[in-house]
Protein backbone atom coordinates (compact mmCIF):
# COMPACT_ATOMS: atom_id res chain seq x y z
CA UNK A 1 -10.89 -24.60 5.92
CA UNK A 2 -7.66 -23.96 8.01
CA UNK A 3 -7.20 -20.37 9.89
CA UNK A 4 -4.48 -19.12 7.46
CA UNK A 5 -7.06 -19.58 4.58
CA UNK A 6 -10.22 -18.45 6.59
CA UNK A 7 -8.22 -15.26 7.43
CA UNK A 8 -6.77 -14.77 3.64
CA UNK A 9 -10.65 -14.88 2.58
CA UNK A 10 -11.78 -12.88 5.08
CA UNK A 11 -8.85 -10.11 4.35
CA UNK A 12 -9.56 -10.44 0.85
CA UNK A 13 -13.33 -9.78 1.26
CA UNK A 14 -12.35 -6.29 3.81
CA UNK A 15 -9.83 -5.20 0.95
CA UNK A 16 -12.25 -5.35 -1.46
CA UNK A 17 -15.34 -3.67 -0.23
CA UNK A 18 -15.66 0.54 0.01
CA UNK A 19 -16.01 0.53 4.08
CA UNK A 20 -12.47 0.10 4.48
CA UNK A 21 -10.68 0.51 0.91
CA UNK A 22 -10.03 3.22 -0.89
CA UNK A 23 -9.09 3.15 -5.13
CA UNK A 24 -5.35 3.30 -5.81
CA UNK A 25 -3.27 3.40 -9.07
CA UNK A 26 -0.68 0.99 -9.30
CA UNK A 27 1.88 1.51 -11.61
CA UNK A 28 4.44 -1.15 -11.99
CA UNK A 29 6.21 -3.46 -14.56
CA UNK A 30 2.69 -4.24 -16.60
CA UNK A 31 1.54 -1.03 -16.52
CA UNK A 32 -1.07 1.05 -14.34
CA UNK A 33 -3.98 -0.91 -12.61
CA UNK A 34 -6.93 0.87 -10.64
CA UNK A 35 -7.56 -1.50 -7.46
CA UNK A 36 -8.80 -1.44 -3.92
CA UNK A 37 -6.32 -0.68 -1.16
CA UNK A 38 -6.71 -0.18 2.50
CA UNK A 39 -3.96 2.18 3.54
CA UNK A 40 -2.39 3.63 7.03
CA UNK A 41 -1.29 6.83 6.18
CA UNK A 42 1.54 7.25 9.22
CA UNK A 43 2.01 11.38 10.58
CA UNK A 44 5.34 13.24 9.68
CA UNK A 45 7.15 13.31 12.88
CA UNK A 46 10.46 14.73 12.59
CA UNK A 47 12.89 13.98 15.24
CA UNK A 48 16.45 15.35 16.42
CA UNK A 49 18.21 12.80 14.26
CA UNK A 50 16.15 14.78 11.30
CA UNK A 51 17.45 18.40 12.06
CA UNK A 52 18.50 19.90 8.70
CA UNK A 53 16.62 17.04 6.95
CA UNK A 54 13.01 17.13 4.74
CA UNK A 55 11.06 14.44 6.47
CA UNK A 56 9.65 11.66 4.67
CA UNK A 57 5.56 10.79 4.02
CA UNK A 58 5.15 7.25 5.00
CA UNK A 59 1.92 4.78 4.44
CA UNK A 60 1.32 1.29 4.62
CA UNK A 61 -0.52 0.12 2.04
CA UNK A 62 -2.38 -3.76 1.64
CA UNK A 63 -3.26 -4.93 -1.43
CA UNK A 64 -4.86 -8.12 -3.02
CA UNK A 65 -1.87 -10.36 -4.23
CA UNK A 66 -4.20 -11.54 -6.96
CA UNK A 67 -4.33 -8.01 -8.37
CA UNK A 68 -0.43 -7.39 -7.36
CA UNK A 69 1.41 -10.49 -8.31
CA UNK A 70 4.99 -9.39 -8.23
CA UNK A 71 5.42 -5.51 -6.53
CA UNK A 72 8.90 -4.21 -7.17
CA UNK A 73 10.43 -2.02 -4.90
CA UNK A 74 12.09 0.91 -5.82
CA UNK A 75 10.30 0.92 -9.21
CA UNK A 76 6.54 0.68 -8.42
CA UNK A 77 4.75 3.19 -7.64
CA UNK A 78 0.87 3.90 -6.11
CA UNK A 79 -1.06 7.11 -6.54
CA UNK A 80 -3.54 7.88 -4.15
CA UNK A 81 -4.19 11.51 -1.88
CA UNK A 82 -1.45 12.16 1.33
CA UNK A 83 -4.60 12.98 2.97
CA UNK A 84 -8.14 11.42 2.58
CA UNK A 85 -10.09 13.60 0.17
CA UNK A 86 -7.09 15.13 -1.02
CA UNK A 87 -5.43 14.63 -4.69
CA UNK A 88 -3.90 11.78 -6.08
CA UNK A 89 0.08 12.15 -6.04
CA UNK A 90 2.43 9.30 -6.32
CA UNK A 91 4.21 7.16 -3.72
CA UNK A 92 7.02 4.90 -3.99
CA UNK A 93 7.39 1.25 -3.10
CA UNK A 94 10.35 1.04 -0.55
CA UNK A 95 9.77 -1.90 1.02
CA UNK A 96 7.32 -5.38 0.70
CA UNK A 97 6.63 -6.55 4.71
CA UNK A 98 4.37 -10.28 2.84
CA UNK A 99 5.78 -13.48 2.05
CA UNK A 100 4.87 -14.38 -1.69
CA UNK A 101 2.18 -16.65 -0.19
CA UNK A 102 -0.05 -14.52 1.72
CA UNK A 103 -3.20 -13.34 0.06
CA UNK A 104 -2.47 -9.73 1.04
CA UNK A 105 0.41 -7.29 -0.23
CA UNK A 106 1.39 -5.56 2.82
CA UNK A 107 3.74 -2.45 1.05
CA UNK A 108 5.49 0.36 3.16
CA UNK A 109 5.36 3.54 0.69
CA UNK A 110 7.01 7.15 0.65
CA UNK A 111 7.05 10.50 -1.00
């Protein structure tokens, strides 16, 4: 076994365990799917540029590709809580940072 598949199995295995994941809502073009997720949740910083401006949540999300076969952004979303313990609110898919051959969704989010 090659490094690229060694890591995709390894990845896979870290994704799906409850040390690192935590249980999203995926809602996209076949519906809603509970599934494992690791996720970055990335401060509000507002910055001069921003003056006048509501700033942005931001998270980075990494999924199993098995579970996610074709994310849409713009029109997916993923519920899970801004903060860890919190409530589940949506967040919208804005950008997908994986080639279609990687094991792992990586899946920049907003709200």
């Amino acid at each position: 076994m090659g490094l690229p598949a060694l890591m995709a199995t390894d990845a896979v295995g870290i994704i799906s365990t409850n040390d690192f994941a935590e249980t999203v809502t995926y809602t996209g073009s076949t519906g809603a799917l509970t599934v494992p997720a690791v996720i970055r949740r990335e401060p509000v910083e507002a910055s001069e540029q921003d003056r006048g401006r509501t700033p942005q949540r931001r998270a980075h999300v990494h999924l199993r590709a098995d579970q996610i076969p074709m994310p849409r952004r713009g029109l997916d979303t993923i519920s899970f809580p801004a903060e860890v313990g919190g409530s589940a609110v949506a967040w919208r898919v804005v950008e997908l940072w994986s080639r279609d051959d990687t094991a792992v969704r990586h899946l920049l989010v907003v709200r």
